[in-house]
Protein backbone atom coordinates (compact mmCIF):
# COMPACT_ATOMS: atom_id res chain seq x y z
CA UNK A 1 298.30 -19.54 74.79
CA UNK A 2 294.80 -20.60 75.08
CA UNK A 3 293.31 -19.77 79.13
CA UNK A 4 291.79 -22.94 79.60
CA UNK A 5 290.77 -22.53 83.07
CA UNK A 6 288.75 -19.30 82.51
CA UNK A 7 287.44 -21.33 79.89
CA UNK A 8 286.68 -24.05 82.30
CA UNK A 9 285.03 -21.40 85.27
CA UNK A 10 282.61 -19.99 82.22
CA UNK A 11 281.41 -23.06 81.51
CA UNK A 12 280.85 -23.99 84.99
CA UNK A 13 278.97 -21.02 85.39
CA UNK A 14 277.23 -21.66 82.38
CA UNK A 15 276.25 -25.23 83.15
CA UNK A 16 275.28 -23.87 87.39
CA UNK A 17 273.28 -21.52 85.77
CA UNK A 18 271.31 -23.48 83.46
CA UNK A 19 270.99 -26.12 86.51
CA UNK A 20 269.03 -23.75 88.19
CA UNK A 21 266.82 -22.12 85.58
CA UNK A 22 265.87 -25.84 84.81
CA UNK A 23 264.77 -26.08 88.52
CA UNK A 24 262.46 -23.46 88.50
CA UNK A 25 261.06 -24.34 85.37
CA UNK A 26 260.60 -27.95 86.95
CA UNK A 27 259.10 -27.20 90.14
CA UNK A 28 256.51 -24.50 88.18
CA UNK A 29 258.57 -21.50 89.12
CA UNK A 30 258.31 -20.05 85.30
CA UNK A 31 258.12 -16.09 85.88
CA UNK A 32 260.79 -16.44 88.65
CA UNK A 33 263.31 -18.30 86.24
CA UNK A 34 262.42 -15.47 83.54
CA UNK A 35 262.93 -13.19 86.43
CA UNK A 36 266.38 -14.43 87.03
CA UNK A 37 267.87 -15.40 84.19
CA UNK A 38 266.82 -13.56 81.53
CA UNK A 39 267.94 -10.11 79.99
CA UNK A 40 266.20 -7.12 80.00
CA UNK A 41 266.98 -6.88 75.86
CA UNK A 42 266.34 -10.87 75.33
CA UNK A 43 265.53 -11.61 71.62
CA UNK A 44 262.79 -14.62 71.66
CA UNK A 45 261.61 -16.76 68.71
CA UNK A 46 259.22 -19.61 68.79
CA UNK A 47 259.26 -22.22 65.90
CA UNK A 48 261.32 -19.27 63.23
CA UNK A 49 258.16 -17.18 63.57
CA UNK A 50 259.17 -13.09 64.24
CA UNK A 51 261.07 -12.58 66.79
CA UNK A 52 260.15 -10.50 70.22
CA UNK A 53 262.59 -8.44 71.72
CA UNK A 54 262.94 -7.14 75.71
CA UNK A 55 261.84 -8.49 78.56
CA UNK A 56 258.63 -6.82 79.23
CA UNK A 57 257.39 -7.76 75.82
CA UNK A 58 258.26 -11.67 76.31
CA UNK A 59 256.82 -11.87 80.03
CA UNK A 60 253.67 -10.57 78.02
CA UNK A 61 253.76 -13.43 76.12
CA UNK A 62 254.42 -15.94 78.58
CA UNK A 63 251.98 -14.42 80.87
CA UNK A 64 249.18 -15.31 78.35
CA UNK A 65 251.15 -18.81 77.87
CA UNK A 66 250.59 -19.25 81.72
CA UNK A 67 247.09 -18.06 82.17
CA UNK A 68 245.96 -21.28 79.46
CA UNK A 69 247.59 -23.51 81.72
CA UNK A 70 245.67 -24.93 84.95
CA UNK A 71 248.34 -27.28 85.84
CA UNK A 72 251.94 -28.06 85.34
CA UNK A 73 251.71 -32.11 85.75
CA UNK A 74 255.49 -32.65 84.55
CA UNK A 75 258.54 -31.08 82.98
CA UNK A 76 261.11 -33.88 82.24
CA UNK A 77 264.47 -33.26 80.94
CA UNK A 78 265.76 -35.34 78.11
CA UNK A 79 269.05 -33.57 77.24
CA UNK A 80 271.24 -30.64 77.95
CA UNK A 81 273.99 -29.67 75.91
CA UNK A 82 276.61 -26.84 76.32
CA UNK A 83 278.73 -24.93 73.88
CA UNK A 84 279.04 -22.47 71.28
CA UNK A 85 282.16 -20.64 69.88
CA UNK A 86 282.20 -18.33 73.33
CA UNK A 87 281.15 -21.64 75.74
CA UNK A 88 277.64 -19.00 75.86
CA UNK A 89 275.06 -21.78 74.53
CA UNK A 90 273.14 -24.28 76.06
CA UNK A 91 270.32 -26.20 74.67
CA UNK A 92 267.67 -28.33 76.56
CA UNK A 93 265.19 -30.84 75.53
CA UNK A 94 262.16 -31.08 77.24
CA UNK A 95 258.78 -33.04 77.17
CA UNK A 96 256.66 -30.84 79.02
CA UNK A 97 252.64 -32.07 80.11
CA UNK A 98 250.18 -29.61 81.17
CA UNK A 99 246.46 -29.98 81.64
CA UNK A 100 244.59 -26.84 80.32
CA UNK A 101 241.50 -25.10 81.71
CA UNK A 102 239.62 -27.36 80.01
CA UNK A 103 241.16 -30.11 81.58
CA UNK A 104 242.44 -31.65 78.48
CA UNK A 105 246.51 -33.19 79.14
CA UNK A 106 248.78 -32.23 76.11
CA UNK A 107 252.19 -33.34 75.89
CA UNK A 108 254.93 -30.34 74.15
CA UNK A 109 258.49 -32.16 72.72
CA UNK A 110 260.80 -28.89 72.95
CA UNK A 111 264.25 -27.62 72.43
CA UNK A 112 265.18 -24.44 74.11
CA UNK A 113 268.51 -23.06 72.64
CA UNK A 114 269.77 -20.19 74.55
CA UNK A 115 272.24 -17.72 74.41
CA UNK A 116 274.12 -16.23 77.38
CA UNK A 117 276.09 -13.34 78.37
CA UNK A 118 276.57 -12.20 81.76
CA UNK A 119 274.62 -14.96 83.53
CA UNK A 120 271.38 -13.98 81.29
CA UNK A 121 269.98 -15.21 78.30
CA UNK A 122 270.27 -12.66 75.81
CA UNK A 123 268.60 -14.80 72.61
CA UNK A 124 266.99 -18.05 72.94
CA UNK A 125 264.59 -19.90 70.14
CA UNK A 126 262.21 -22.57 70.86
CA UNK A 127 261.60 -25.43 68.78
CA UNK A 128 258.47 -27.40 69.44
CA UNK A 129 258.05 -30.40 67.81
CA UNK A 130 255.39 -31.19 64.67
CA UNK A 131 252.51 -28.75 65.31
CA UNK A 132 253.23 -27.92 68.68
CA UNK A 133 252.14 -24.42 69.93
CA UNK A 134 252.61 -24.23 73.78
């Protein structure tokens, strides 16, 4: 017999959680949503380049990510979908628009497919669209 109200109250949690790492990342809160929500032994990829594993290693990179930046002008959520074979994977599109230190705007299309266990992502990869770095 198939438990399909602990099924339900994972997903729920799932989709809460998710609601509010979004919100940070919206409102420019980046290092306090990694903070939160993800795991000390996270696995990271970026566009099927190598992979970087734990957290300390990944806030390096984001930390460098974040010092190009001068301004977050908008994060705008196209999609999020839940699911997986464990109801532990969401993925979110996002067009993201920063303006640099240069003061140039650029515009990022991205898909951020994460993996959860625990209320932490444990594995995510990021997809950027084209030739997208950021």
């Amino acid at each position: 017999m198939i438990n399909n109200n602990g099924t339900r109250i994972k997903m729920m949690q799932l989709k809460n959680n998710v609601e509010k790492l979004n919100t940070l990342i919206r409102e420019g809160k980046i290092i306090e949503a990694f903070d939160e929500y993800y795991g000390d032994d996270v696995v990271i990829q970026v566009n099927g380049n190598g992979a970087i594993t734990g957290k300390e290693q990944n806030r390096k990179r984001e930390m460098k990510f974040l010092q190009e930046i001068e301004k977050l002008n908008s994060a705008e959520i196209k999609s999020v979908t839940f699911g997986g074979k464990e109801d532990n994977v969401s993925m979110t599109e996002w067009v993201i628009t920063i303006e640099n230190k240069e003061g140039v705007m650029e515009t990022s299309y991205r898909v951020n497919v994460q993996h959860w266990k625990d209320d932490k992502i444990i594995n995510e990869k990021i997809y950027f669209c084209g030739d997208q770095t950021f």
